[in-house]
Protein backbone atom coordinates (compact mmCIF):
# COMPACT_ATOMS: atom_id res chain seq x y z
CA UNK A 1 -78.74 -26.64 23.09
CA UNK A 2 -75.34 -25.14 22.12
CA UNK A 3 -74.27 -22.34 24.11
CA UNK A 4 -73.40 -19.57 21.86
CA UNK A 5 -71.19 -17.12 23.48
CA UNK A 6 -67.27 -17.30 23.30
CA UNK A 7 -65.18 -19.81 25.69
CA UNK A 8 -62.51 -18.34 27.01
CA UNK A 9 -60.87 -21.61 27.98
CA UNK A 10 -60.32 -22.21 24.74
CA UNK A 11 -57.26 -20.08 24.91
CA UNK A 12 -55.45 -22.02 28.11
CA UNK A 13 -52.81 -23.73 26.10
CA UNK A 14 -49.64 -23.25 28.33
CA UNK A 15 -48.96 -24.31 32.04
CA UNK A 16 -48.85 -20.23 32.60
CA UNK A 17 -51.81 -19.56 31.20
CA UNK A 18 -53.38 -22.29 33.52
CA UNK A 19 -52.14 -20.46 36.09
CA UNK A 20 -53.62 -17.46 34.99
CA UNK A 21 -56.95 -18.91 35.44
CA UNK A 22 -56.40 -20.13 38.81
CA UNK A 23 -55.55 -16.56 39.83
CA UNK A 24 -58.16 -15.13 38.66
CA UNK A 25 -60.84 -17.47 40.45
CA UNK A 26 -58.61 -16.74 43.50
CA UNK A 27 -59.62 -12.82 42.60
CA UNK A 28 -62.70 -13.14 42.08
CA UNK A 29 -63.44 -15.03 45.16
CA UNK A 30 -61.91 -12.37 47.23
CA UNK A 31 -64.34 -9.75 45.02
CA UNK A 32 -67.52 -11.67 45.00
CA UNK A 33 -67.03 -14.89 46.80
CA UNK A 34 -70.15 -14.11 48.94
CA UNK A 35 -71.68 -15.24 45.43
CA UNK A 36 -70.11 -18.49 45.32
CA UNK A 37 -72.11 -21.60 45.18
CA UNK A 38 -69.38 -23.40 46.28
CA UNK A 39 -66.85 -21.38 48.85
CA UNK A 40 -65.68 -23.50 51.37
CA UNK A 41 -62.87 -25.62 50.05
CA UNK A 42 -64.55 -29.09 50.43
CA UNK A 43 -67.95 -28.03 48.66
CA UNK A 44 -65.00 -26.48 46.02
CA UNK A 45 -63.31 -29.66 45.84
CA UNK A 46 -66.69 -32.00 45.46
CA UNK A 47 -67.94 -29.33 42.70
CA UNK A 48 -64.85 -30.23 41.07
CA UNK A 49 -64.61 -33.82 41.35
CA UNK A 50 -68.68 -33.76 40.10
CA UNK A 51 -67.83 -31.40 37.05
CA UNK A 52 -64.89 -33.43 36.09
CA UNK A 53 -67.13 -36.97 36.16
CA UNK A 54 -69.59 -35.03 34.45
CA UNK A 55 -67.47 -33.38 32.13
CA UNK A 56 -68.60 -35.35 28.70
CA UNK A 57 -71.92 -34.13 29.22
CA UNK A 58 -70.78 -30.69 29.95
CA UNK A 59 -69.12 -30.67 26.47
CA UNK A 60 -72.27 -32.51 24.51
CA UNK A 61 -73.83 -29.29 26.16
CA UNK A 62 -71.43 -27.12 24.08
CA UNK A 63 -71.61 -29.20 20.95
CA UNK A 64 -68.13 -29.87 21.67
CA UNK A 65 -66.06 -33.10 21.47
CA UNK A 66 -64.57 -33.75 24.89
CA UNK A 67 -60.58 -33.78 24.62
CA UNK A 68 -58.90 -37.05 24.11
CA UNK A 69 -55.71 -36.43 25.62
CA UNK A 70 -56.03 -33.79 28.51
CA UNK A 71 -53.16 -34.00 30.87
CA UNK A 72 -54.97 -35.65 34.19
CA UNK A 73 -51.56 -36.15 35.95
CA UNK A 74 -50.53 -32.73 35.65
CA UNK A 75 -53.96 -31.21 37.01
CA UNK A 76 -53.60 -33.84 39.92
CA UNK A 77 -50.07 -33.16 41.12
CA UNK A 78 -51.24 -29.91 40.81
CA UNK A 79 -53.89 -29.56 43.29
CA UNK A 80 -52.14 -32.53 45.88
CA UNK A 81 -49.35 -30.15 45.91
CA UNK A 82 -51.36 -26.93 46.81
CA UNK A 83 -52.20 -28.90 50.37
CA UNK A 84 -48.53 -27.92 51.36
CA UNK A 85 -47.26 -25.43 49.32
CA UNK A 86 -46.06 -22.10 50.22
């Protein structure tokens, strides 16, 4: 069954507004983390890696077609490179 309200995602179309996103979780953990499923990094990082394998079925949810071409390398590099970043 479809979900019907708006997806905000929808919008993240730019490496800034990416960002954007990121920042926010990073907010709203500080507000509300104590509501997290998922707050320490590894159970963060497994949630992740399950959503992502799950991901198709995620978007059948939806009603939506799961994107062809989404730019895996990118999101990778990304998160090796916030190990050691400063």
């Amino acid at each position: 069954m479809p979900n019907d309200a708006p997806d905000p995602f929808k919008e993240v179309m730019t490496r800034e507004s990416l960002a954007a996103v990121i920042r926010s979780l990073c907010d709203d953990l500080h507000r509300r983390g104590e509501e997290w499923e998922n707050r320490p990094v590894e159970d963060y990082l497994g949630a992740l890696a399950a959503w992502i394998t799950d991901s198709p079925g995620s978007y059948r949810y939806l009603g939506e077609e799961m994107p062809p071409d989404g730019d895996w390398t990118f999101f990778a590099r990304a998160l090796s490179a916030a190990v050691v970043y400063e």
